[in-house]
C-alpha atoms as a PDB file:
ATOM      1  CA  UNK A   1       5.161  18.859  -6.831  1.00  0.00           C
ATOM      2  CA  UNK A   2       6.797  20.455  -3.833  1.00  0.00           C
ATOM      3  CA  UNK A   3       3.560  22.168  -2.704  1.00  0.00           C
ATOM      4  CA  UNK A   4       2.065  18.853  -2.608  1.00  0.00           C
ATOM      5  CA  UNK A   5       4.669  17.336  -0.308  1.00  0.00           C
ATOM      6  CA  UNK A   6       5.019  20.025   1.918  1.00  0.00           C
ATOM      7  CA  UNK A   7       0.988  20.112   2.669  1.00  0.00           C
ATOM      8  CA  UNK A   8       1.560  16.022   3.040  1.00  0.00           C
ATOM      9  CA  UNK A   9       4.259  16.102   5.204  1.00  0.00           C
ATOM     10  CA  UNK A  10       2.665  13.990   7.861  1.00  0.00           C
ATOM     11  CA  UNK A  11       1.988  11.229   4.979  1.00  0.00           C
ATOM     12  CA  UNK A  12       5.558  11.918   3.445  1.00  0.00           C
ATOM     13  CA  UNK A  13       8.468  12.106   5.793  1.00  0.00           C
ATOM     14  CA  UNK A  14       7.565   9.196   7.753  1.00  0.00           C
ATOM     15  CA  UNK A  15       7.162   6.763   4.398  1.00  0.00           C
ATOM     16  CA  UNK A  16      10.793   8.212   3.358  1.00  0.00           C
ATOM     17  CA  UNK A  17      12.318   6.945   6.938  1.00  0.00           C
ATOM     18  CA  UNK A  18      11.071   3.901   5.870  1.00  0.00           C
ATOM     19  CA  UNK A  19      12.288   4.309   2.641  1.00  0.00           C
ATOM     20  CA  UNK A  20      15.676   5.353   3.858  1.00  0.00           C
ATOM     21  CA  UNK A  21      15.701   1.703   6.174  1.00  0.00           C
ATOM     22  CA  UNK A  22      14.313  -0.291   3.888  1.00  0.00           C
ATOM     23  CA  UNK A  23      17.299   0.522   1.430  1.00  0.00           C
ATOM     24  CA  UNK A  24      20.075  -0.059   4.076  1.00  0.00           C
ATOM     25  CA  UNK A  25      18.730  -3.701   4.910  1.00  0.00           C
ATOM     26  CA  UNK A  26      18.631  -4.260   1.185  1.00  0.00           C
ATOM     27  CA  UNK A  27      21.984  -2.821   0.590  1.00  0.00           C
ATOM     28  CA  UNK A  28      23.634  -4.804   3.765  1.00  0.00           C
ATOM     29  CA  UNK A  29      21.256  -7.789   3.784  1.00  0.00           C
ATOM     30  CA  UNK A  30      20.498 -11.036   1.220  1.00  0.00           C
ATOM     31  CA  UNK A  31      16.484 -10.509   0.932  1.00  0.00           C
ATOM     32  CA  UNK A  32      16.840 -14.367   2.888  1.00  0.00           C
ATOM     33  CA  UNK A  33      18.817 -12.757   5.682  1.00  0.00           C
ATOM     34  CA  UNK A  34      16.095  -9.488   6.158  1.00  0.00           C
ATOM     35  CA  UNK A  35      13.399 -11.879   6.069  1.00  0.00           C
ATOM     36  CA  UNK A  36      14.493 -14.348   8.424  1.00  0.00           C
ATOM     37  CA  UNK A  37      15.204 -11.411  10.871  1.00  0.00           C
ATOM     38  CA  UNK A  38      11.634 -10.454  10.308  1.00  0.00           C
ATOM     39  CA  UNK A  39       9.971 -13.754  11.055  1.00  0.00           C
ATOM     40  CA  UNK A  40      11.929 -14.330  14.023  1.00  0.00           C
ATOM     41  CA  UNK A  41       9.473 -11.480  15.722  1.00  0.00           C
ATOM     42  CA  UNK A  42       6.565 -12.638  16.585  1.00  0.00           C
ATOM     43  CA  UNK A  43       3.342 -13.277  19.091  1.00  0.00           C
ATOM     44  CA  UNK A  44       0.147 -14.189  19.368  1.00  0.00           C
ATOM     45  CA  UNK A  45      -1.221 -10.828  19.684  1.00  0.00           C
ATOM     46  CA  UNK A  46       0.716  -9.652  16.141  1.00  0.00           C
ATOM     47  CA  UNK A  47      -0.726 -12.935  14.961  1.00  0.00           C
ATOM     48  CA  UNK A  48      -4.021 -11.476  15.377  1.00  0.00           C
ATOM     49  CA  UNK A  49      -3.453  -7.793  14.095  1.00  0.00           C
ATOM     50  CA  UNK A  50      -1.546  -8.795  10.845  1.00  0.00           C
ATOM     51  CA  UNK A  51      -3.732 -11.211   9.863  1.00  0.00           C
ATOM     52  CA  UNK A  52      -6.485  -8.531  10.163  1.00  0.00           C
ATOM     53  CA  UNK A  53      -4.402  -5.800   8.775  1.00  0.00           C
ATOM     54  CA  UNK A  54      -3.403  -7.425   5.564  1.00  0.00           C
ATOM     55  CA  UNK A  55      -7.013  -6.827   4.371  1.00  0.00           C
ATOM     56  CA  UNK A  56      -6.375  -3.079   4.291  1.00  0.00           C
ATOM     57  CA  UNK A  57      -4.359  -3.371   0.660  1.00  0.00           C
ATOM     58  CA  UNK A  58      -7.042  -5.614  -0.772  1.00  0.00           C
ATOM     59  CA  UNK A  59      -9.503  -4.730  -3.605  1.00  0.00           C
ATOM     60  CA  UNK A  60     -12.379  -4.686  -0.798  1.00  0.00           C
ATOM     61  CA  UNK A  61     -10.884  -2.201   0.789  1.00  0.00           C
ATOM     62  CA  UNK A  62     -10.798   0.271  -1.994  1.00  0.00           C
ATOM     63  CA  UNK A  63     -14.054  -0.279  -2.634  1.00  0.00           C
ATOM     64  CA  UNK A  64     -15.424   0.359   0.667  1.00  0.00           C
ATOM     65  CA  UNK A  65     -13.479   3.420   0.714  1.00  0.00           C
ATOM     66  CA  UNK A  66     -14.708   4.385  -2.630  1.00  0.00           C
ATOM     67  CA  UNK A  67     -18.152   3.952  -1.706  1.00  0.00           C
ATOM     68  CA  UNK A  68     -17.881   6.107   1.653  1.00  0.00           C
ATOM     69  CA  UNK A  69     -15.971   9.128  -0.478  1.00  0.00           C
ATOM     70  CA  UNK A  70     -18.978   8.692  -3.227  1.00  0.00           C
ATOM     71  CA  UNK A  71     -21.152  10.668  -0.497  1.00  0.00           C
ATOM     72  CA  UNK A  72     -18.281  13.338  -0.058  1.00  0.00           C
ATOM     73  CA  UNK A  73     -16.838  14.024  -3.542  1.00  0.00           C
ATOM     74  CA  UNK A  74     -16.746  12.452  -6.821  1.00  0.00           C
ATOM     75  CA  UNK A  75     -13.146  13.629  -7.540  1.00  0.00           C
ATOM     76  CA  UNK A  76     -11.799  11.579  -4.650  1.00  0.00           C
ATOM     77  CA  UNK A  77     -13.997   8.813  -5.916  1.00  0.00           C
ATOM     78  CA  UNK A  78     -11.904   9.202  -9.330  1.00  0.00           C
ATOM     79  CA  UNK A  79      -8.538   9.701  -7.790  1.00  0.00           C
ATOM     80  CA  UNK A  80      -8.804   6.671  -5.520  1.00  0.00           C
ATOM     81  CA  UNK A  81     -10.350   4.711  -8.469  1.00  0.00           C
ATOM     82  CA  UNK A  82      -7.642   5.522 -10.975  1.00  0.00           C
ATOM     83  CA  UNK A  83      -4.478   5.119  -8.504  1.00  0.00           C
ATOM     84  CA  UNK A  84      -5.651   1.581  -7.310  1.00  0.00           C
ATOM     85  CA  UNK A  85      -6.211   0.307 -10.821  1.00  0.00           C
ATOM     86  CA  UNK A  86      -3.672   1.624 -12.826  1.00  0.00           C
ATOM     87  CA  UNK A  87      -0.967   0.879 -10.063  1.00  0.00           C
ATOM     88  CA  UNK A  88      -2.342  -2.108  -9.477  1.00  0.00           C
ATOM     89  CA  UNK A  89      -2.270  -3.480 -13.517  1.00  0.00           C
ATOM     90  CA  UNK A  90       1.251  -2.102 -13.396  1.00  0.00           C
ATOM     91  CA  UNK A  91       2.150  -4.590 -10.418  1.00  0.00           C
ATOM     92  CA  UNK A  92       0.125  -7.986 -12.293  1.00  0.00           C
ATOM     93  CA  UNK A  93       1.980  -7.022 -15.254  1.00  0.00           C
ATOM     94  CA  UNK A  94       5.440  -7.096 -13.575  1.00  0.00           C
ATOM     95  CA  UNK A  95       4.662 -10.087 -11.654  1.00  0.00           C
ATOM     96  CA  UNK A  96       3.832 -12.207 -14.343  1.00  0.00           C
ATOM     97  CA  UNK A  97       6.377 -10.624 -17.206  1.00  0.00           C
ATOM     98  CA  UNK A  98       9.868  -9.885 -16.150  1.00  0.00           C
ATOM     99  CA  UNK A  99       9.482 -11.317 -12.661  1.00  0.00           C
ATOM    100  CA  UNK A 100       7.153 -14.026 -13.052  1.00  0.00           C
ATOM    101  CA  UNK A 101      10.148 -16.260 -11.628  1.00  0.00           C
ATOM    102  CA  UNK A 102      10.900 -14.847  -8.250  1.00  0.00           C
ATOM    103  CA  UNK A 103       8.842 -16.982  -5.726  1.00  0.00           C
ATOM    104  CA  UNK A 104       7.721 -16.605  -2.251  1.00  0.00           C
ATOM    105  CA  UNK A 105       8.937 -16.643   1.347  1.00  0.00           C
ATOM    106  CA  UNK A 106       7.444 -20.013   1.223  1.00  0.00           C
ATOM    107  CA  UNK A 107       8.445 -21.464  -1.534  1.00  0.00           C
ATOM    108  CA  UNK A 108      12.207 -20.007  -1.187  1.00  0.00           C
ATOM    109  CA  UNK A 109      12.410 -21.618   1.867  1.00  0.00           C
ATOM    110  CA  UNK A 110      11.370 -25.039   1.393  1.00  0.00           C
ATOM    111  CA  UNK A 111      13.497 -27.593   2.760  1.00  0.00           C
ATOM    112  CA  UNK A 112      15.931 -24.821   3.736  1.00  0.00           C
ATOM    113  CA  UNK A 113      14.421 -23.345   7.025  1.00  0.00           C
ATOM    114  CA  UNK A 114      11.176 -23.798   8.875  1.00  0.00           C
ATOM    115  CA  UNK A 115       9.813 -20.315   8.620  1.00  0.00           C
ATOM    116  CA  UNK A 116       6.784 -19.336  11.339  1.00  0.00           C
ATOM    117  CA  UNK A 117       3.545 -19.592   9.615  1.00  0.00           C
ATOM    118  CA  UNK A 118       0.357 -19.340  10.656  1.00  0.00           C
ATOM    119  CA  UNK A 119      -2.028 -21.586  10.170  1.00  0.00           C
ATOM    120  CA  UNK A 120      -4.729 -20.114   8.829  1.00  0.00           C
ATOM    121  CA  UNK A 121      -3.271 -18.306   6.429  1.00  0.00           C
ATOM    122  CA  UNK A 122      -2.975 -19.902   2.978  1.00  0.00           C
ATOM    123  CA  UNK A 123       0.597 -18.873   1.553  1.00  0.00           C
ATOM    124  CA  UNK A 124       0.987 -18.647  -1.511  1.00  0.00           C
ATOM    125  CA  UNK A 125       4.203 -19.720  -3.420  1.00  0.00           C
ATOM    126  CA  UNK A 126       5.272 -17.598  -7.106  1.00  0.00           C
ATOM    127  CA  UNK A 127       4.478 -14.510  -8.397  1.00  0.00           C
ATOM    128  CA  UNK A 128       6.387 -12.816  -5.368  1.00  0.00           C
ATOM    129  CA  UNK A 129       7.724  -9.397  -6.897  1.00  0.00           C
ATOM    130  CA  UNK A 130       6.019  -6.802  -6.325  1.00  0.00           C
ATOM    131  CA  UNK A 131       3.661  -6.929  -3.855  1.00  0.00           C
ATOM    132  CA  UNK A 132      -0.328  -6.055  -4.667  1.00  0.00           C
ATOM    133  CA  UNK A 133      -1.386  -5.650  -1.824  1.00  0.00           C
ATOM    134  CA  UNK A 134       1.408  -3.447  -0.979  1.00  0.00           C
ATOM    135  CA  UNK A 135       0.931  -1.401  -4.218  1.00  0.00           C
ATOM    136  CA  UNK A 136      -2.702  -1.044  -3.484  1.00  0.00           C
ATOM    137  CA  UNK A 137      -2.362   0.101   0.244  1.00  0.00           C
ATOM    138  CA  UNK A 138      -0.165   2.940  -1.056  1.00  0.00           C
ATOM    139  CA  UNK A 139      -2.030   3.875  -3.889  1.00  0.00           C
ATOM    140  CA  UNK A 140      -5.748   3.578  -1.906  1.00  0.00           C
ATOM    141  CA  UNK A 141      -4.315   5.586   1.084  1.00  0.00           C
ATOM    142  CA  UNK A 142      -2.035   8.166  -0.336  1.00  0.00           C
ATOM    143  CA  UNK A 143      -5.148   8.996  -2.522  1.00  0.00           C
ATOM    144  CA  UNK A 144      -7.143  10.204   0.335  1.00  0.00           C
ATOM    145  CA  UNK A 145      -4.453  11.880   2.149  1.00  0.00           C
ATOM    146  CA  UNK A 146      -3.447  13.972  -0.282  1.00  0.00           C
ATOM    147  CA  UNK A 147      -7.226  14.811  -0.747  1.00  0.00           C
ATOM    148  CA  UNK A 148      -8.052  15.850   2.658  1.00  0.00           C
ATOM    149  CA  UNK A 149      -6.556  18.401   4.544  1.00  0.00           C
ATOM    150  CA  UNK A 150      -6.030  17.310   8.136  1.00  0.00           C
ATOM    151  CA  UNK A 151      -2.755  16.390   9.122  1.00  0.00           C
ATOM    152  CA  UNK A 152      -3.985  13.295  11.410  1.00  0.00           C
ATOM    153  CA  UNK A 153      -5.816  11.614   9.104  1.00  0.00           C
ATOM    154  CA  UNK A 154      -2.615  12.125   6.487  1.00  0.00           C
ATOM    155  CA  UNK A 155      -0.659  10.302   9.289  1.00  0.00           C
ATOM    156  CA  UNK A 156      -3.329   7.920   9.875  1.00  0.00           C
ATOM    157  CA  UNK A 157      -3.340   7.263   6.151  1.00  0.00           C
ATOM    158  CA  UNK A 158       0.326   6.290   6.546  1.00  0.00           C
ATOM    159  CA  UNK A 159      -0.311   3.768   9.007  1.00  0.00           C
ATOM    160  CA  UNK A 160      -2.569   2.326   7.505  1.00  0.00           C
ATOM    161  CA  UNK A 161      -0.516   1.837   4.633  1.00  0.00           C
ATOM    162  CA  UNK A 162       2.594   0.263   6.429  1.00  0.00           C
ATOM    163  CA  UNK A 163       0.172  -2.123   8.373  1.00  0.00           C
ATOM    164  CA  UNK A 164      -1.123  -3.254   5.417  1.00  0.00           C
ATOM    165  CA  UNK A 165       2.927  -3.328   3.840  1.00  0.00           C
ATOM    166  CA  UNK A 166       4.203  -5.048   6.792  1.00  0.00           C
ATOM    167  CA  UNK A 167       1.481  -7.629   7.170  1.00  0.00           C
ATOM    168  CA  UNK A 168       2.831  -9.214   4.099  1.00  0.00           C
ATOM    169  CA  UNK A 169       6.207  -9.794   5.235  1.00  0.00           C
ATOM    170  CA  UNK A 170       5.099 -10.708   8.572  1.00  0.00           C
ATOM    171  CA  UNK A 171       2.533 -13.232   7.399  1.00  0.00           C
ATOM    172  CA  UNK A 172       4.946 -14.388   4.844  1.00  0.00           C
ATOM    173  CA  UNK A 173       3.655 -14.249   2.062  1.00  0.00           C
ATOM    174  CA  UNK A 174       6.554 -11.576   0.252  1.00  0.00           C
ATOM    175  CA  UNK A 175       9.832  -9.957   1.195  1.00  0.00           C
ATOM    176  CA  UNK A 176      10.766  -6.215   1.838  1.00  0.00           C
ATOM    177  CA  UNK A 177      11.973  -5.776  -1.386  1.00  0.00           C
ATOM    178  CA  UNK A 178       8.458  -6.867  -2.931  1.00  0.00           C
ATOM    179  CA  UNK A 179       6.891  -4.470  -0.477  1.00  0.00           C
ATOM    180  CA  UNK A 180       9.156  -1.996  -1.132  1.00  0.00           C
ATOM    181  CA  UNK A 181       8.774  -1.879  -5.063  1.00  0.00           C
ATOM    182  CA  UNK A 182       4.751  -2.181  -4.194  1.00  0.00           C
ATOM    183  CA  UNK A 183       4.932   1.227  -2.137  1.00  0.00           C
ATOM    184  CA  UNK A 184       6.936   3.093  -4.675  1.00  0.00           C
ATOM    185  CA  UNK A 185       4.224   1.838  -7.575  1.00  0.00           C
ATOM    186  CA  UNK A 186       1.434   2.603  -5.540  1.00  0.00           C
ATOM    187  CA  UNK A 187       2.859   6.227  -4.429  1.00  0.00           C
ATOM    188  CA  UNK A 188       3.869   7.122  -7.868  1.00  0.00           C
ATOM    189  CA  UNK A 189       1.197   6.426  -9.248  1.00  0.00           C
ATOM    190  CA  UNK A 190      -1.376   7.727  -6.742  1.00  0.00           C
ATOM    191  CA  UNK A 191       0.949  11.406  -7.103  1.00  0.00           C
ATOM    192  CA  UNK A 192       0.035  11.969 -10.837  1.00  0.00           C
ATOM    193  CA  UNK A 193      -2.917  10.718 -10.706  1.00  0.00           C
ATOM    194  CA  UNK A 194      -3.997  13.628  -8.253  1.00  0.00           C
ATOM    195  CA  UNK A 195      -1.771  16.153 -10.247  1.00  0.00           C
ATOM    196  CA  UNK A 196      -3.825  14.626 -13.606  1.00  0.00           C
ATOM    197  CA  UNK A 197      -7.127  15.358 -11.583  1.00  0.00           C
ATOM    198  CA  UNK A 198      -6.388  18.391  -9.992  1.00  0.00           C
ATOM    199  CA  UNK A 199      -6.215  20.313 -13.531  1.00  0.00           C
ATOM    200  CA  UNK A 200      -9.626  19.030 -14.225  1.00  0.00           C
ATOM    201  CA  UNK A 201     -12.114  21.740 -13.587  1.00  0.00           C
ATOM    202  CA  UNK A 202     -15.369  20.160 -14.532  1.00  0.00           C
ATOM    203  CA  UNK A 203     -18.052  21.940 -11.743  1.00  0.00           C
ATOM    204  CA  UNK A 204     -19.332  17.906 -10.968  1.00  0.00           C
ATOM    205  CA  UNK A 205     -16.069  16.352  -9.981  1.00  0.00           C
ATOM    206  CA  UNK A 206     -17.141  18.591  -6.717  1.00  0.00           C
ATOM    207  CA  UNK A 207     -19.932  17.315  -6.146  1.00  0.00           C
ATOM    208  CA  UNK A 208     -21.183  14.241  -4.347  1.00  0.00           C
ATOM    209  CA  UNK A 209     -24.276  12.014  -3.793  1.00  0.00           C
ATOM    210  CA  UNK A 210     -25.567  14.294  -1.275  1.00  0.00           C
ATOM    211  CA  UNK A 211     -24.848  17.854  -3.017  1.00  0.00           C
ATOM    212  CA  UNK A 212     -21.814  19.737  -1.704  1.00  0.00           C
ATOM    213  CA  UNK A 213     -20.677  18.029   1.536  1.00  0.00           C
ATOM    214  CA  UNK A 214     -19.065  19.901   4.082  1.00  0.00           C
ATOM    215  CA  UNK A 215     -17.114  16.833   4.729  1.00  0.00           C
ATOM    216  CA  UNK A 216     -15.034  17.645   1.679  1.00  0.00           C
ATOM    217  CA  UNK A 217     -13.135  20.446   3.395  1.00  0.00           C
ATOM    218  CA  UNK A 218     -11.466  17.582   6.246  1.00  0.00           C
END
């Protein structure tokens, strides 16, 4: 486990700063108090690249990516396949079990405080805790950068994966700490899934639709 953090250090030590300050504003902060912080930042350009960016920790999304890393190698194929699904039956489960009461940014709100909303974005009210598309972000992008080597695309992975995170608490639709549980399910999961694969030394799981891709050594 420690190789596999030092040789993702670029995905790693910026998700734990944001670990480390997402725990402070939930230690010091109600959730109402964060979030109303939050919403009070805005523009028309963020308007524009949040409501774009949310669509990176959807299902399309992964399978996009999956369908690009089919012609590269099967074993990311796997990796990125099992991480988003498993992590992401672990969030529906949660949402609609043990938290299937906590509602949305939305919904909390009503008739409290006029949060900023956009208006073409259709917010949606229960099922708040944790966040899927926050889950999947972490678990789809975390897969590939602890599959390839180079540290930007590792870092690029990362922001990719906090866009996504953030676009849900900007847009409204959850609060940190539902983004915040989603990233630790999605990066948990995503971690043994590659360990799980790693030890599997079937010759195919290198190979690709095109043979052996040199693209597989990034």
């Amino acid at each position: 486990m420690k190789t596999i953090f030092k040789a993702n250090k670029a995905f790693f030590i910026p998700y734990a700063f944001f670990l480390v300050i997402g725990t402070i504003l939930i230690i010091v902060n109600t959730k109402a108090e964060t979030h109303l912080e939050f919403n009070s930042f805005h523009n028309s350009f963020a308007d524009v690249i949040f409501y774009y960016a949310t669509n990176l920790g959807n299902g399309y999304a992964a399978v996009f990516l999956g369908i690009l890393l089919l012609f590269i190698r099967y074993r990311w194929v796997i990796i990125l396949a099992l991480s988003t699904i498993i992590s992401g039956i672990i969030t529906q489960v949660l949402k609609h079990t043990l938290f299937s009461d906590i509602v949305r940014p939305k919904k909390f709100f009503e008739g409290v405080h006029e949060l900023y909303l956009l208006p073409n974005v259709d917010n949606h009210l229960y099922n708040s805790f944790p966040s899927g598309h926050t889950t999947c972000a972490f678990a789809l992008y975390l897969s590939i950068a602890l599959c390839v080597k180079n540290r930007g695309i590792k870092l690029l992975c990362f922001l990719l994966a906090i866009a996504a995170s953030y676009s849900r608490i900007y847009l409204s639709q959850h609060f940190l700490e539902d983004v915040y549980a989603g990233s630790l399910i999605g990066t948990i999961t995503a971690l043994f899934v590659f360990i799980f694969m790693q030890k599997r030394p079937a010759a195919w799981l290198n190979r690709s639709l095109i043979g052996n891709n040199r693209l597989s050594g990034l």
